[in-house]
N, C-alpha and C. Protein backbone atom coordinates (compact mmCIF):
# COMPACT_ATOMS: atom_id res chain seq x y z
N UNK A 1 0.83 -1.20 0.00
CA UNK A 1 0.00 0.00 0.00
C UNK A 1 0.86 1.26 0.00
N UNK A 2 1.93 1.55 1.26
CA UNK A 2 2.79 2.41 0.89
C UNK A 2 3.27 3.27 -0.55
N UNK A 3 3.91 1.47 -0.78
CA UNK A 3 4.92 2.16 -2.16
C UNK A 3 3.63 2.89 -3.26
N UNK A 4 2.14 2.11 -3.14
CA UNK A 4 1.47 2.58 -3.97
C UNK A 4 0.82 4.33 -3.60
N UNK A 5 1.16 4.57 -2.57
CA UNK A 5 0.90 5.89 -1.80
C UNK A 5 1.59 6.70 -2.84
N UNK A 6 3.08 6.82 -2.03
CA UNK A 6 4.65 7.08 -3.19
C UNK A 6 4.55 7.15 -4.27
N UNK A 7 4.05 6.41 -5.08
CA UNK A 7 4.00 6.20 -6.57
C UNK A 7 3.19 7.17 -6.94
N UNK A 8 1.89 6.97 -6.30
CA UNK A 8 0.94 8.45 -7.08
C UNK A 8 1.25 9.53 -6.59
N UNK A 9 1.93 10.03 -5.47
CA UNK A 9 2.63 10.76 -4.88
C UNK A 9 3.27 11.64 -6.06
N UNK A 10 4.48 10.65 -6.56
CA UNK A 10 5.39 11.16 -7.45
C UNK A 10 4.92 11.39 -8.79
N UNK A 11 3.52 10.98 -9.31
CA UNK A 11 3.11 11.07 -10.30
C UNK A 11 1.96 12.56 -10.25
N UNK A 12 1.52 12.91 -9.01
CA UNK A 12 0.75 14.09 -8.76
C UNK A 12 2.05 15.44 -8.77
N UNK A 13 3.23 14.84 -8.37
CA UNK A 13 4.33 16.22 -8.50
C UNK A 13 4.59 16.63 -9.74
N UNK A 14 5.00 15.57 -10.76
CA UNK A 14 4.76 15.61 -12.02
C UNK A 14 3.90 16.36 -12.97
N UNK A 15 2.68 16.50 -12.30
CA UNK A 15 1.65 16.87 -12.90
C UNK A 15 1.06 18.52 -12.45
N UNK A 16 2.43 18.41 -11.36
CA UNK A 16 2.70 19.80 -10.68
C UNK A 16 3.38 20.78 -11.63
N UNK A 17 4.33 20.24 -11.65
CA UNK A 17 5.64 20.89 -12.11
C UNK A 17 4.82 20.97 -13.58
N UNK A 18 4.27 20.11 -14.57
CA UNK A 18 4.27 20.43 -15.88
C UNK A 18 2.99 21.29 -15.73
N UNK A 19 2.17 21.53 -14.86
CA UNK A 19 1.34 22.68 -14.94
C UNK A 19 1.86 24.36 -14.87
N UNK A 20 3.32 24.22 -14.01
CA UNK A 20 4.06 25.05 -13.71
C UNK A 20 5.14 25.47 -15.02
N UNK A 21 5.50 24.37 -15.83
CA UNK A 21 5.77 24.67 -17.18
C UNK A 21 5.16 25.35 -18.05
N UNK A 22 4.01 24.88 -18.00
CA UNK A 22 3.23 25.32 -18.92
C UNK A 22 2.61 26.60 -19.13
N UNK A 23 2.72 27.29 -17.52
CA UNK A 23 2.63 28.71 -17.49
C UNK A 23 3.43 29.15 -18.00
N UNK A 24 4.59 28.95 -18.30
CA UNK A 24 5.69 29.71 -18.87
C UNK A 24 7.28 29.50 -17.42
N UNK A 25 6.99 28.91 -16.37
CA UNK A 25 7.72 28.93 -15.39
C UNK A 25 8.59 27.69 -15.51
N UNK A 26 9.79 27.48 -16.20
CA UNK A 26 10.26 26.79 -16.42
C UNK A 26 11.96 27.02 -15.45
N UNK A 27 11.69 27.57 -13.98
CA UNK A 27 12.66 27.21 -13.54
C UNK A 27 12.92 26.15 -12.58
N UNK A 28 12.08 24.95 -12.83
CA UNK A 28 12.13 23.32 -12.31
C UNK A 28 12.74 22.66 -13.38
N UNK A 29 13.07 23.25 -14.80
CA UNK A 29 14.34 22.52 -15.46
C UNK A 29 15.70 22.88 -15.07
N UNK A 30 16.47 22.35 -15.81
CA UNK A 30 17.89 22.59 -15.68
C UNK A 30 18.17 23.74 -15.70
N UNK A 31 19.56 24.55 -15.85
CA UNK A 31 19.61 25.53 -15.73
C UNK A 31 20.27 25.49 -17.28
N UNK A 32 20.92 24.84 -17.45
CA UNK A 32 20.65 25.08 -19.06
C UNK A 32 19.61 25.29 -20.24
N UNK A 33 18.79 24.61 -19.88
CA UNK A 33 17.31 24.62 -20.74
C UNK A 33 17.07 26.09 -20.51
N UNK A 34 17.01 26.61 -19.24
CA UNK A 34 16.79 28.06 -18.82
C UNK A 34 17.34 29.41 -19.32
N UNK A 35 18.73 28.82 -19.68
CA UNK A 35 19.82 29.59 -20.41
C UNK A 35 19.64 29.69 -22.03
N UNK A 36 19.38 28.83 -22.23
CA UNK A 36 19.59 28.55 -23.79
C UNK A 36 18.17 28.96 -24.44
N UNK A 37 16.81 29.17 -23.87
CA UNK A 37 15.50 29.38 -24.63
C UNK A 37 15.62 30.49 -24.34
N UNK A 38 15.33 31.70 -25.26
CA UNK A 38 15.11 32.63 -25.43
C UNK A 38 13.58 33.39 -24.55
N UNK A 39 13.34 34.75 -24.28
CA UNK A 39 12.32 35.31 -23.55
C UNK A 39 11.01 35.05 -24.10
N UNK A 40 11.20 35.03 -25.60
CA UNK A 40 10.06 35.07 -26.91
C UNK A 40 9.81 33.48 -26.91
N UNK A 41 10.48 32.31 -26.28
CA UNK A 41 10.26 31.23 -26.54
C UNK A 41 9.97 30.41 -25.65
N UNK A 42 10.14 31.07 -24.57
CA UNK A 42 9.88 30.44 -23.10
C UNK A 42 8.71 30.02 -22.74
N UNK A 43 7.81 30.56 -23.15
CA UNK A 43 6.32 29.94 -22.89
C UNK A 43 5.54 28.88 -23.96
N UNK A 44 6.26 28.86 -25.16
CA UNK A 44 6.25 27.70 -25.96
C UNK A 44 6.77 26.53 -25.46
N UNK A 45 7.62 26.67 -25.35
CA UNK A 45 9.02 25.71 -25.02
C UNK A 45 8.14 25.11 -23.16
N UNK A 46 7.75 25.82 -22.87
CA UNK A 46 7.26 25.25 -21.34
C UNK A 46 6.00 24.79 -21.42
N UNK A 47 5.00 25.10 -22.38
CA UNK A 47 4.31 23.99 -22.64
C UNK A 47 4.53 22.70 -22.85
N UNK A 48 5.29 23.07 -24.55
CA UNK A 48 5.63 21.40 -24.62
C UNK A 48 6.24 20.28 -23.40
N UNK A 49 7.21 21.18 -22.82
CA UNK A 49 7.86 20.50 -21.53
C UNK A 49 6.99 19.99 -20.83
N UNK A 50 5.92 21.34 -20.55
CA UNK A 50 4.88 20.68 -19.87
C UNK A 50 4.12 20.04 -19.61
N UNK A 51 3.54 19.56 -20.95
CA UNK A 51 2.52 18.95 -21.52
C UNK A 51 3.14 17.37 -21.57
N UNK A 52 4.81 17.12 -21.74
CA UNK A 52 5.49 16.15 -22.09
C UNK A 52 5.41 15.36 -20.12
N UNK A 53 5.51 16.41 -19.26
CA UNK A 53 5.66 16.46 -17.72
C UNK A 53 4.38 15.58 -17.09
N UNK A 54 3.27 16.39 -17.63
CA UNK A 54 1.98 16.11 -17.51
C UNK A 54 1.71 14.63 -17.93
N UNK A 55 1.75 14.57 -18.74
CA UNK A 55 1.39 13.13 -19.59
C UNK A 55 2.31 12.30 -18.82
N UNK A 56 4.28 12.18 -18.31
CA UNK A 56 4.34 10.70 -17.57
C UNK A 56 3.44 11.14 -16.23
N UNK A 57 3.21 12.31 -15.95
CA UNK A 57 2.44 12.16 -14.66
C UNK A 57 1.42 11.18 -14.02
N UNK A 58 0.73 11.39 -15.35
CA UNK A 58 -0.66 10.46 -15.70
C UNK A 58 -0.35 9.12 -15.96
N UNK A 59 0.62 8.49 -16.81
CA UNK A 59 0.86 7.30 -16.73
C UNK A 59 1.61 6.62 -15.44
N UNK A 60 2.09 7.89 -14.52
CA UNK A 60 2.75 7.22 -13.06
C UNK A 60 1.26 6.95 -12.23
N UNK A 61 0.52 7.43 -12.40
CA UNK A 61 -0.55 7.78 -11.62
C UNK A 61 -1.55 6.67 -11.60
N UNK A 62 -2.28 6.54 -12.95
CA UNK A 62 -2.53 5.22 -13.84
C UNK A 62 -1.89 4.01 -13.35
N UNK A 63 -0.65 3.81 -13.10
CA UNK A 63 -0.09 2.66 -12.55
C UNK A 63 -0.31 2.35 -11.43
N UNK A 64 -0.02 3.56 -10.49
CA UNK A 64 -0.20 3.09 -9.12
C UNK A 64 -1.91 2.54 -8.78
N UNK A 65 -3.10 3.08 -9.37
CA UNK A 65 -4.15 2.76 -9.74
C UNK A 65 -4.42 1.46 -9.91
N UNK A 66 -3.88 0.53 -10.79
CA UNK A 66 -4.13 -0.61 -11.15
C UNK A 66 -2.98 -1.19 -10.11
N UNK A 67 -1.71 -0.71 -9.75
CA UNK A 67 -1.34 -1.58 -8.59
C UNK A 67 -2.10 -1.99 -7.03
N UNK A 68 -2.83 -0.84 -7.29
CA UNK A 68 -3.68 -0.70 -5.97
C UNK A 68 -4.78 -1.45 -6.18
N UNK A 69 -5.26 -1.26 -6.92
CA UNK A 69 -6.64 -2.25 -7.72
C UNK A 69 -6.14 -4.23 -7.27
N UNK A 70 -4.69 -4.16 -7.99
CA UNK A 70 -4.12 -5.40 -8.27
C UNK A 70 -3.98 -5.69 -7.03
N UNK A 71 -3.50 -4.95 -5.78
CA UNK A 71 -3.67 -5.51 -4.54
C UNK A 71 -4.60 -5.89 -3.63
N UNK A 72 -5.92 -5.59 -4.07
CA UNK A 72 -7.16 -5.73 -3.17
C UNK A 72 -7.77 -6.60 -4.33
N UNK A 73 -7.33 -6.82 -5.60
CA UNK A 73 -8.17 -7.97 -6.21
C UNK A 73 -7.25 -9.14 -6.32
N UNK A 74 -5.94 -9.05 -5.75
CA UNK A 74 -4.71 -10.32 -5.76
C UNK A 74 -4.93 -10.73 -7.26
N UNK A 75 -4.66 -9.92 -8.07
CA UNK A 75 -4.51 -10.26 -9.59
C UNK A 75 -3.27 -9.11 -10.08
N UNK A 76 -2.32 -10.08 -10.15
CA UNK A 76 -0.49 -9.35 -10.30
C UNK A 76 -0.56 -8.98 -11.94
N UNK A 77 -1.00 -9.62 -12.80
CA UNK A 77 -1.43 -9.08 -14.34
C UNK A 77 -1.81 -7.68 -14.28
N UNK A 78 -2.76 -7.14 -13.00
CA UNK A 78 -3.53 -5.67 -13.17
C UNK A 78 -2.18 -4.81 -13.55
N UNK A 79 -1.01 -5.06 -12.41
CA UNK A 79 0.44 -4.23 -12.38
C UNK A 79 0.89 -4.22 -13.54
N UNK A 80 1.05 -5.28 -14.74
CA UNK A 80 1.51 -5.66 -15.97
C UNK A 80 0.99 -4.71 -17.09
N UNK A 81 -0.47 -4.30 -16.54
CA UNK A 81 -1.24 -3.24 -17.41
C UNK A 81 -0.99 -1.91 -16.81
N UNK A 82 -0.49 -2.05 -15.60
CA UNK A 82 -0.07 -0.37 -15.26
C UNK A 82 0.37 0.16 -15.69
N UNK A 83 1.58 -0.94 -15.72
CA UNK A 83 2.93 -0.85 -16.18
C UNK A 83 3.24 -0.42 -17.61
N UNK A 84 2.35 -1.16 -18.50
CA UNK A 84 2.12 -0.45 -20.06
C UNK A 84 1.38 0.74 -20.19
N UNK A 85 0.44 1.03 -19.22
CA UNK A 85 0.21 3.05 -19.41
C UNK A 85 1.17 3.44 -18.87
N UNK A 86 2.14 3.25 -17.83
CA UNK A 86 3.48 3.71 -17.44
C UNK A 86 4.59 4.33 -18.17
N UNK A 87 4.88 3.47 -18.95
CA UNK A 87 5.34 3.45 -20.36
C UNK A 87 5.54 4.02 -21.60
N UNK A 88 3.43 3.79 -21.42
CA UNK A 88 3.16 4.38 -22.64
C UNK A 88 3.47 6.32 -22.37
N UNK A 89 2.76 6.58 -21.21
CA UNK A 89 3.35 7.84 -20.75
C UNK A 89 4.57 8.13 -20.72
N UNK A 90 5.44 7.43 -20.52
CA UNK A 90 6.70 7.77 -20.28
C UNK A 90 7.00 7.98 -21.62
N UNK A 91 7.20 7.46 -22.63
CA UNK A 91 7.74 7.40 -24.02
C UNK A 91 7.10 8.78 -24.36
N UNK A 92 5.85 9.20 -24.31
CA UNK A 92 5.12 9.94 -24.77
C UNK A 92 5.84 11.10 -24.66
N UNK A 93 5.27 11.26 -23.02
CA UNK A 93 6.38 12.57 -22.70
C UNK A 93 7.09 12.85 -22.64
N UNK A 94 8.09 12.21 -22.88
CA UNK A 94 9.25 11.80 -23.50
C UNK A 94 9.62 12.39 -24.73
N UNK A 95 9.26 11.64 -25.53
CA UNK A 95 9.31 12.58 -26.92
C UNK A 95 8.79 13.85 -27.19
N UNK A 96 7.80 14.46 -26.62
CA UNK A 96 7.13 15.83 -26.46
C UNK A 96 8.09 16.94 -25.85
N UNK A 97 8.75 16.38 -24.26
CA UNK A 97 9.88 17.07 -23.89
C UNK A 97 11.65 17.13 -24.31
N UNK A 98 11.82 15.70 -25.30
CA UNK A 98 12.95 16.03 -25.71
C UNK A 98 12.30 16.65 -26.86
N UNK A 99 11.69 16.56 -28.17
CA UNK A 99 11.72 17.40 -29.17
C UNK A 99 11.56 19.10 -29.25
N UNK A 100 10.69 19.80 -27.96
CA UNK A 100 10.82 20.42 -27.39
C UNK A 100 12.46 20.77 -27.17
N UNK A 101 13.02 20.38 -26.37
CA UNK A 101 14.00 20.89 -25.97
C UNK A 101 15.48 21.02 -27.20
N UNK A 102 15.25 19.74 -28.33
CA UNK A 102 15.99 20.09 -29.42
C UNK A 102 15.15 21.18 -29.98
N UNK A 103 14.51 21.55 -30.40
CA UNK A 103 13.82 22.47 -31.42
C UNK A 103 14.17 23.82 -30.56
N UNK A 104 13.61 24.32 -29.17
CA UNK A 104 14.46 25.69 -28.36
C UNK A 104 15.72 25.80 -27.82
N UNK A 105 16.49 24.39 -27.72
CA UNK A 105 17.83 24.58 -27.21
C UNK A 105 18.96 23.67 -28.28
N UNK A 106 18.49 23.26 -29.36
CA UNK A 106 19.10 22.77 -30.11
C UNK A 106 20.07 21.81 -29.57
N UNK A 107 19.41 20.91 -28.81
CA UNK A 107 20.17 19.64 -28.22
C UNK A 107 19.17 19.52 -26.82
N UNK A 108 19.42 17.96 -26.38
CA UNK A 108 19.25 18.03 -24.75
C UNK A 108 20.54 18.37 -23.41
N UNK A 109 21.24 18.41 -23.77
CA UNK A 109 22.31 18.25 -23.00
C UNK A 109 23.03 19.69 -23.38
């Protein structure tokens, strides 16, 4: 039960921070990302981040859901399907926040 506490825990901060992107407040990235996007681009650029933030939020969140589900119905498969919206979020936002970040900072790193 804990870890499933934790888990949506960390998936509601997520969903913090990319709301906080998305205003345009993108100083919960690096400090490079911060450096390198321009004033005129900053609130573009913190959407996408954001939106990329938002989305694994939802698939951390989603998981802990069906882990929690999977523990009060003792069916370990439910976790197996968490685990693929997990994923699927992760990849997602993933690609939303790195293409983002090549397209305003012309690299991730």
């Amino acid at each position: 039960m804990m870890p499933t506490i934790v888990t949506a825990i960390i998936g509601i901060v997520c969903i913090l921070l990319g709301i906080q992107n998305m205003k345009g407040n993108i100083n919960s990235l690096h400090s490079y990302h911060r450096k390198r996007v321009s004033e005129e681009d900053r609130l573009a650029f913190g959407k996408k981040v954001g939106l990329g933030t938002i989305i694994i939020g939802i698939g951390v969140i989603i998981f802990a859901v069906f882990t929690y589900i999977a523990e009060k119905a003792a069916n370990e498969k439910l976790v197996i399907v968490g685990m693929g919206f997990m994923f699927i979020g992760l990849i997602i936002g993933s690609i939303l926040s790195f293409g983002a970040m090549i397209k305003y900072n012309k690299g991730i790193f």
